[in-house]
N, C-alpha and C. Protein backbone atom coordinates (compact mmCIF):
# COMPACT_ATOMS: atom_id res chain seq x y z
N UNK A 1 15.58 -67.88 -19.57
CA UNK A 1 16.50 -68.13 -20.68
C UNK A 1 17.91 -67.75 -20.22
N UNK A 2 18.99 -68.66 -20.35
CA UNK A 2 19.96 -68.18 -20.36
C UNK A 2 20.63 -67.40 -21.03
N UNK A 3 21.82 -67.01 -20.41
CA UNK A 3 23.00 -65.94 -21.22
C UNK A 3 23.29 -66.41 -22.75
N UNK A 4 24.10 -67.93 -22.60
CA UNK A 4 24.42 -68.34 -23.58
C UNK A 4 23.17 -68.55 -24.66
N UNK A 5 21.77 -68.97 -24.01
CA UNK A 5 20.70 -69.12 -25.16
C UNK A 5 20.54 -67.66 -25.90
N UNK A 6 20.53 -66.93 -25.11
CA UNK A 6 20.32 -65.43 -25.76
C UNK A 6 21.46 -64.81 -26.73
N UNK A 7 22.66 -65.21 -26.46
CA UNK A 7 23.59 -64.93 -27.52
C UNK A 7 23.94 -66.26 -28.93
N UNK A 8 22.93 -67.03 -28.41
CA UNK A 8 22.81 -68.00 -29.57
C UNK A 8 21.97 -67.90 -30.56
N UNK A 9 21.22 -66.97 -30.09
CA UNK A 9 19.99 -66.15 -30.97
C UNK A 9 20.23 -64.88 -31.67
N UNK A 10 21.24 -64.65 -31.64
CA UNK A 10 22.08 -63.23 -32.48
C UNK A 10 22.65 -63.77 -33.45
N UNK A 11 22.43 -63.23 -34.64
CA UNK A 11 22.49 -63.31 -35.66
C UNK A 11 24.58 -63.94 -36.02
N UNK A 12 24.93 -64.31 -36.91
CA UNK A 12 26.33 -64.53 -37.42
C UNK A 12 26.61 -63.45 -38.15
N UNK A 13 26.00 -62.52 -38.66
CA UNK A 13 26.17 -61.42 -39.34
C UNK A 13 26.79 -60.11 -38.07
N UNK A 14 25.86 -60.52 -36.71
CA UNK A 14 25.52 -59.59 -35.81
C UNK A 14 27.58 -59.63 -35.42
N UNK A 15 27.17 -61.03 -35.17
CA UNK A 15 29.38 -61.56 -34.72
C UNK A 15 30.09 -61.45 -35.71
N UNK A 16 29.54 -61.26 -36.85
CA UNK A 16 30.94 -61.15 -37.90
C UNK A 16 31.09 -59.34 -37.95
N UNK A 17 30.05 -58.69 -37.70
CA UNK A 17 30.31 -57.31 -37.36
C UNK A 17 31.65 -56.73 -35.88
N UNK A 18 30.63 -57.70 -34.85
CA UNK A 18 31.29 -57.55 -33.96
C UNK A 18 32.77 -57.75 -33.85
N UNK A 19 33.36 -58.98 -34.63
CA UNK A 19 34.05 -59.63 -35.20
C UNK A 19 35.20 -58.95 -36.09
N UNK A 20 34.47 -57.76 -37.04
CA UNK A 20 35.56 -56.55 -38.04
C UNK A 20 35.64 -55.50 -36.87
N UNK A 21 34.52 -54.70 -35.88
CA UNK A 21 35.17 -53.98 -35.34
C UNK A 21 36.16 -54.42 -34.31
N UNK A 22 36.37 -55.52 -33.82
CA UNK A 22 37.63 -55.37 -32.89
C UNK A 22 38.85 -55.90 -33.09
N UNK A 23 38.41 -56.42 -34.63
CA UNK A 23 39.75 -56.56 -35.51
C UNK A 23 40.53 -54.74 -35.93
N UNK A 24 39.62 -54.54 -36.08
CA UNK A 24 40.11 -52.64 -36.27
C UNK A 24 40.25 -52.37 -34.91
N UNK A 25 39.92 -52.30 -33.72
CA UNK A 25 40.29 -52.04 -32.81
C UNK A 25 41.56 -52.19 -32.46
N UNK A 26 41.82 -53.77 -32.76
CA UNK A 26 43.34 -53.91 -32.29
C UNK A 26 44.22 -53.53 -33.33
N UNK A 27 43.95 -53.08 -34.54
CA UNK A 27 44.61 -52.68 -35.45
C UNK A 27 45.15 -51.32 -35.24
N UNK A 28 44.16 -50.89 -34.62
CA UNK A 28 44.17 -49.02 -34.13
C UNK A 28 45.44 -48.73 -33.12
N UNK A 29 45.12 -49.79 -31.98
CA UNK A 29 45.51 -50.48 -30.89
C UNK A 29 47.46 -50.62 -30.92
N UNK A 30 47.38 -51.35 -31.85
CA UNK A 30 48.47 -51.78 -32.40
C UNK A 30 49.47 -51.30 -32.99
N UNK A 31 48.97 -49.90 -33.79
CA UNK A 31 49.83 -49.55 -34.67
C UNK A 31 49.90 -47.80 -34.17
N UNK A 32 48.82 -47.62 -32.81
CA UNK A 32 49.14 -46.13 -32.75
C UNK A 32 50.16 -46.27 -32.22
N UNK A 33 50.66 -44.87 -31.72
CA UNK A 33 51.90 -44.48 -30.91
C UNK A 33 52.05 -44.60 -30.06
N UNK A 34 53.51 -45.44 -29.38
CA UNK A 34 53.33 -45.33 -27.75
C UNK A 34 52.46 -44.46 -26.77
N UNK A 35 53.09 -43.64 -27.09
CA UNK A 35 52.43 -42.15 -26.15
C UNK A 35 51.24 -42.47 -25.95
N UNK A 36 50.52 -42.39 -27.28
CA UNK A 36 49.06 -42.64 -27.41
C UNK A 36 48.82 -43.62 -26.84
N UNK A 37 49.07 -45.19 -26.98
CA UNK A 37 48.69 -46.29 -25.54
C UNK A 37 48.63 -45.98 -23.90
N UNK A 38 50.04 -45.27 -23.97
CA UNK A 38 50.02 -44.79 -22.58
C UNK A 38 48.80 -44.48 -21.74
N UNK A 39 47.96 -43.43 -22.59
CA UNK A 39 47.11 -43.14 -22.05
C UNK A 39 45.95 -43.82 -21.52
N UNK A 40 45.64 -44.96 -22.42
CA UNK A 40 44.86 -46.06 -22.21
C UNK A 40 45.25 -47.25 -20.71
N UNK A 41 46.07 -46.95 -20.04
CA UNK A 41 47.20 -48.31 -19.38
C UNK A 41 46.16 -47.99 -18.11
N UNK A 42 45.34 -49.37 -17.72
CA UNK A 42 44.60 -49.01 -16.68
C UNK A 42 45.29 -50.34 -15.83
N UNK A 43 46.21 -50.55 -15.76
CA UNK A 43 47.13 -51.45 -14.74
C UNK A 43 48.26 -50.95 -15.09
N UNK A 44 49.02 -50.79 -13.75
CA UNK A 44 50.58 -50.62 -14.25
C UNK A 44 51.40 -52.31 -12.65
N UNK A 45 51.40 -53.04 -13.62
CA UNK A 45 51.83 -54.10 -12.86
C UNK A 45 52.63 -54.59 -14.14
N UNK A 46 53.99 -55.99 -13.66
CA UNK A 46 54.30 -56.39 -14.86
C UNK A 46 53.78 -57.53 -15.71
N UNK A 47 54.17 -57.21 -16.32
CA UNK A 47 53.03 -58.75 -17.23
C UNK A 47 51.86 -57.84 -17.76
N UNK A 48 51.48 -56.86 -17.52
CA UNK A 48 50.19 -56.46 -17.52
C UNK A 48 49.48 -56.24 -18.96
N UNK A 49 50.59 -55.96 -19.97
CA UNK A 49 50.74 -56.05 -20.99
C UNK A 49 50.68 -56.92 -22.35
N UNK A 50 51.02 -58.00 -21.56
CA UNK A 50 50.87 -59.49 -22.18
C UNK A 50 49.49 -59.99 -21.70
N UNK A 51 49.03 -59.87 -20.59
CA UNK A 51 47.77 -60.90 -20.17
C UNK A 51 46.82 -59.34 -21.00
N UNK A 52 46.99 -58.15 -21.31
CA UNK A 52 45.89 -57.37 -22.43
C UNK A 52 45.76 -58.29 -23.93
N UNK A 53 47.15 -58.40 -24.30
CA UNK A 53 47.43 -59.49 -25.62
C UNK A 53 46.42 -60.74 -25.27
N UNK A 54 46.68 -61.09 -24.28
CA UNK A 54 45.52 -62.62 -23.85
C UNK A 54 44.52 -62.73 -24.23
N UNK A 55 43.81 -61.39 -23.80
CA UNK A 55 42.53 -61.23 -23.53
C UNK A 55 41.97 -60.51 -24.85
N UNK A 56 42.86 -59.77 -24.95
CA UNK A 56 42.28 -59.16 -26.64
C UNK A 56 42.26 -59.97 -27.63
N UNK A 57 43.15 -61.50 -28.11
CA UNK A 57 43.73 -62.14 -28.87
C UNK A 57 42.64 -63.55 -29.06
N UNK A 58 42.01 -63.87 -27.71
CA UNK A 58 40.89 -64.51 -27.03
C UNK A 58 39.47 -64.14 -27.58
N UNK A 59 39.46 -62.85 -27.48
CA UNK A 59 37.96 -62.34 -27.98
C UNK A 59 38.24 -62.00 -29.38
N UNK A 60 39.35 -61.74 -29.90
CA UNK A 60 39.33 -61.70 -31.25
C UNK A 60 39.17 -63.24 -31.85
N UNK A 61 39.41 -63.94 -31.29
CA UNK A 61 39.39 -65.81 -31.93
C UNK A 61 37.54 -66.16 -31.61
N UNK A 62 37.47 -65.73 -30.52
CA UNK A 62 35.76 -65.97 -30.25
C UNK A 62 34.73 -65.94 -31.07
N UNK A 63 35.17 -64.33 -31.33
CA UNK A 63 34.13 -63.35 -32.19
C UNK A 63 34.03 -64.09 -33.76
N UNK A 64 35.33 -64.25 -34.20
CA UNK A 64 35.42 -65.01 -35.56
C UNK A 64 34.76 -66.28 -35.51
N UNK A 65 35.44 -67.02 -34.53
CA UNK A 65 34.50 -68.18 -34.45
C UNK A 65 32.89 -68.16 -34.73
N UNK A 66 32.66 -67.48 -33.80
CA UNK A 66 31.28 -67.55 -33.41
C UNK A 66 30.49 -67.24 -35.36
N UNK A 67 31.04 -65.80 -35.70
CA UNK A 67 30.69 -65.33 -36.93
C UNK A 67 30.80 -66.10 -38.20
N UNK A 68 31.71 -66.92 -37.98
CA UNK A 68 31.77 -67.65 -39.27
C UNK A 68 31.66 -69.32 -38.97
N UNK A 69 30.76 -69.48 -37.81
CA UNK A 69 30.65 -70.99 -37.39
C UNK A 69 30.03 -72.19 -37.94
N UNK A 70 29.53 -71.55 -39.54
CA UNK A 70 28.61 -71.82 -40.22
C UNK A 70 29.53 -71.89 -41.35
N UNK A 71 30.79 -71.90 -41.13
CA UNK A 71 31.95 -72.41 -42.45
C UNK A 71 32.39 -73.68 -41.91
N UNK A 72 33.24 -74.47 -42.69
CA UNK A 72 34.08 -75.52 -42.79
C UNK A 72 35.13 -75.13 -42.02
N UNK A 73 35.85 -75.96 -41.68
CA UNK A 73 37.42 -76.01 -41.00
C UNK A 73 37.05 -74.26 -40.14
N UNK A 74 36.37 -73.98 -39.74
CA UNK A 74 36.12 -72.52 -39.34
C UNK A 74 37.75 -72.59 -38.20
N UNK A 75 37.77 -73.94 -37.04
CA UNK A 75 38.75 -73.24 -35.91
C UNK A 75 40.09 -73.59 -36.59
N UNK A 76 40.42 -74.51 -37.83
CA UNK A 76 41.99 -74.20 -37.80
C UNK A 76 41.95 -72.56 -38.83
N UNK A 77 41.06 -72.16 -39.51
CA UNK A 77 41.16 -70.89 -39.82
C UNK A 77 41.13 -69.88 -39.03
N UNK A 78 40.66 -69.70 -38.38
CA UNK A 78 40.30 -68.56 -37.24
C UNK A 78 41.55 -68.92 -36.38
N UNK A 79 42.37 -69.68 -35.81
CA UNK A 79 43.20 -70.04 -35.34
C UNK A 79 44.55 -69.47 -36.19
N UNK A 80 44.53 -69.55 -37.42
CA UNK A 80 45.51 -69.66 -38.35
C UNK A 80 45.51 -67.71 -38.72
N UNK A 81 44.39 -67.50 -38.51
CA UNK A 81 44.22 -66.01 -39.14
C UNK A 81 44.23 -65.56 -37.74
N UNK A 82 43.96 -65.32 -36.53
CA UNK A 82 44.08 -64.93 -35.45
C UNK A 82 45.65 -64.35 -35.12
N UNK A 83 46.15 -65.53 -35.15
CA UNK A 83 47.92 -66.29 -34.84
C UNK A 83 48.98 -65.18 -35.85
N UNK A 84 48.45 -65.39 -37.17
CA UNK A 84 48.75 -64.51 -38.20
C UNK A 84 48.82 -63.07 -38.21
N UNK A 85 47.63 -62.69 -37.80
CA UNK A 85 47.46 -61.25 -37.62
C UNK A 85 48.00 -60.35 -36.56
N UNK A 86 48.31 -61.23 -35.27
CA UNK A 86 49.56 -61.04 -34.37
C UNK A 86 50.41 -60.84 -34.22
N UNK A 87 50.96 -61.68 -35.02
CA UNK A 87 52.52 -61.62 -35.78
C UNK A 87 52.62 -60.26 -36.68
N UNK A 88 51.43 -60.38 -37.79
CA UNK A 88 52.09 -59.04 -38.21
C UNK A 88 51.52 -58.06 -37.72
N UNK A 89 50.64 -57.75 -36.89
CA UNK A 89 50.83 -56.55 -35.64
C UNK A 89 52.53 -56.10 -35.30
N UNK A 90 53.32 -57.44 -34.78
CA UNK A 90 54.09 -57.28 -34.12
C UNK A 90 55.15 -56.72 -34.97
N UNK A 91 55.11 -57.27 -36.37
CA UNK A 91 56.01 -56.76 -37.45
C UNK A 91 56.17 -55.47 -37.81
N UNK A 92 54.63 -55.22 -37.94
CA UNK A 92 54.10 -53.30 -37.95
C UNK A 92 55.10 -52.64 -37.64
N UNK A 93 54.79 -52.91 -36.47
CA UNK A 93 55.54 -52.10 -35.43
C UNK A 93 57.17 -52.27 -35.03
N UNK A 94 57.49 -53.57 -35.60
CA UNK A 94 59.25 -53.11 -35.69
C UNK A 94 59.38 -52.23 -36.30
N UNK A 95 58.60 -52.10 -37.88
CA UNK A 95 59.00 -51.08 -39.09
C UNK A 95 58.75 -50.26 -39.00
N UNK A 96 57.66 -49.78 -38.03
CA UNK A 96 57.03 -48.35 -37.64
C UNK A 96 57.83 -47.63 -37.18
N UNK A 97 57.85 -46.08 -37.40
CA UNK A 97 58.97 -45.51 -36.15
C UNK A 97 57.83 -44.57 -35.47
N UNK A 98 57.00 -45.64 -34.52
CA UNK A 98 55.59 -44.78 -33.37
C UNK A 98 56.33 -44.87 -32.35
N UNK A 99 57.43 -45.36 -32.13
CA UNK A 99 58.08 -45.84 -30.50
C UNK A 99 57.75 -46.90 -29.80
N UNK A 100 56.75 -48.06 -30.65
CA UNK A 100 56.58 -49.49 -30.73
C UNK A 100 57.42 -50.37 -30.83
N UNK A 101 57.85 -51.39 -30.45
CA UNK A 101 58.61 -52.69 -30.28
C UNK A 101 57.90 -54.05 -30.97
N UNK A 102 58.72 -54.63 -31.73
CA UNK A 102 58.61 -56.34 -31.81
C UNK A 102 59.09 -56.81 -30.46
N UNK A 103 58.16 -57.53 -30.29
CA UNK A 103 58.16 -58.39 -29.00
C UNK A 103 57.62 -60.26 -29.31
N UNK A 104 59.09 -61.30 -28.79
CA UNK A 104 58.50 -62.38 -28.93
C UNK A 104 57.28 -62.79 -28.22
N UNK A 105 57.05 -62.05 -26.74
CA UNK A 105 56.55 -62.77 -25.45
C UNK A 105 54.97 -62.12 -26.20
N UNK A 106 55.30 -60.88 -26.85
CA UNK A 106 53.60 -60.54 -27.28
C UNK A 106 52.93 -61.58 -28.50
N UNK A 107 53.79 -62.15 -29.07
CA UNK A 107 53.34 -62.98 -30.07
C UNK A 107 52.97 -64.07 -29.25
N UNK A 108 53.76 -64.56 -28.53
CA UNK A 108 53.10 -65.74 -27.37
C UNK A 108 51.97 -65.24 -26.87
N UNK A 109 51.85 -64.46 -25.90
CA UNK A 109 50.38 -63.76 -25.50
C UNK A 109 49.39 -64.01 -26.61
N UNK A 110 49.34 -63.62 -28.03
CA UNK A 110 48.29 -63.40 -28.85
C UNK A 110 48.47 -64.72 -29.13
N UNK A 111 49.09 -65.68 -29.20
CA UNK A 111 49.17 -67.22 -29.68
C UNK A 111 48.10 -68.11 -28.28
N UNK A 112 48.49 -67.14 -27.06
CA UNK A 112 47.82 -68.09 -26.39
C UNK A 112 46.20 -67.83 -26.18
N UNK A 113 45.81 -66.35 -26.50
CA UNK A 113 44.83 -66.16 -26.27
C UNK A 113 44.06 -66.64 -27.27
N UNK A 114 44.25 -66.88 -28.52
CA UNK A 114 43.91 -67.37 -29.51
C UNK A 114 43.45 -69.03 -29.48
N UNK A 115 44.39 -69.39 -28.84
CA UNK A 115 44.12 -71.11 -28.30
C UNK A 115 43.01 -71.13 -27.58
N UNK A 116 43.09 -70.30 -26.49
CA UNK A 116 42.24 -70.34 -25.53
C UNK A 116 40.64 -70.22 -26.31
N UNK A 117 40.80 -69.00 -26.78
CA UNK A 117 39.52 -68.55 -27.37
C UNK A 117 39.17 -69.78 -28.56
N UNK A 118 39.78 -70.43 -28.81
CA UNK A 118 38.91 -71.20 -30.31
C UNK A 118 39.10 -72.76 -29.23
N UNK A 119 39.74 -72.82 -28.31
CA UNK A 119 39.57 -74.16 -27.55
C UNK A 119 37.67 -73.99 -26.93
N UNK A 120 37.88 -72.53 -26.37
CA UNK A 120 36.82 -72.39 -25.15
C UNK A 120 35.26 -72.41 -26.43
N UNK A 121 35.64 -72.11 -27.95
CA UNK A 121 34.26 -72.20 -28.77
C UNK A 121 34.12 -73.16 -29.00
N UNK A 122 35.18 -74.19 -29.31
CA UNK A 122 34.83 -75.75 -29.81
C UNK A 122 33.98 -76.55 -28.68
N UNK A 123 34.53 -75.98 -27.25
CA UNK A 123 34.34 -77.02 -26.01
C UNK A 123 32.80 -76.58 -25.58
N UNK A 124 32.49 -75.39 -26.02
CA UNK A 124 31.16 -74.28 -25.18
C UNK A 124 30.45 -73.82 -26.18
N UNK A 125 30.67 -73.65 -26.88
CA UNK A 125 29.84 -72.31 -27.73
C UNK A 125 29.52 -73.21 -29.01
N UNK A 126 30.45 -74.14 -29.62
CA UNK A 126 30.30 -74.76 -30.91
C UNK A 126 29.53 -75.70 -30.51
C-alpha cells in the first residue's frame, strides 16, 4: 500500500484536527515575540524566513484542503481563508509592540505557499 493510499484512509475529521492545530501553531508563531522566534531560527541564511512562510502557508492550505474536501468550492475557500489569515498575521504584528514587523515579501511568501499547496491538492490529492 502506498503512502498516499494510507493517508487517504484517515479520517477528514483526523485533517481538520490536524488542520486547527497548525492554524494555532502559526498563530502562536506569529504573534509571539521576536526574541521568542529567535530561538526557534534553525537556518540563518537570507530568504530563510520567507521560504518558512512557504512552507508553513503550503501545509496550512493542504491540511484544510484535505479536511474539508468533502465541501463545495472547498479550494477557492481554503485559498481565500489561507491568503486572509496571512495578511492578518502580518497586520497583528504591525499593531503589536512584540518587536514584529509588517512585511509585504511575507504576505507574498504565505500567498505563494498557499497556491502551491491548494494547486498541489487539486492536481494530487483531490
Amino acid at each position: 500500500m502506498h503512502l498516499t493510499d494510507k493517508l487517504k484512509m484517515l479520517s477528514d475529521k483526523f485533517y481538520l484536527r490536524l488542520a486547527i492545530s497548525w492554524t494555532l501553531i502559526i498563530l502562536w508563531l506569529s504573534l509571539i515575540s521576536v526574541h521568542s522566534v529567535s530561538q526557534y531560527s534553525i537556518w540563518n541564511f537570507a530568504g530563510a524566513d520567507k521560504l518558512v512562510h512557504v512552507i508553513f502557508y503550503f501545509i496550512f492550505s493542504i491540511l484544510w484542503s484535505i479536511g474539508l474536501k468533502n465541501k463545495n468550492s472547498i479550494k477557492k475557500f481554503v485559498l481565500i481563508f489561507s491568503v486572509s489569515f496571512g495578511i492578518l498575521m502580518e497586520i497583528c504584528q504591525f499593531y503589536l509592540s512584540n518587536g514584529r514587523s509588517f512585511e509585504l515579501y511575507d504576505i507574498l511568501a504565505n500567498i505563494i505557499g498557499s497556491l502551491g499547496g491548494v494547486i498541489l491538492f487539486k492536481l494530487f490529492i483531490n
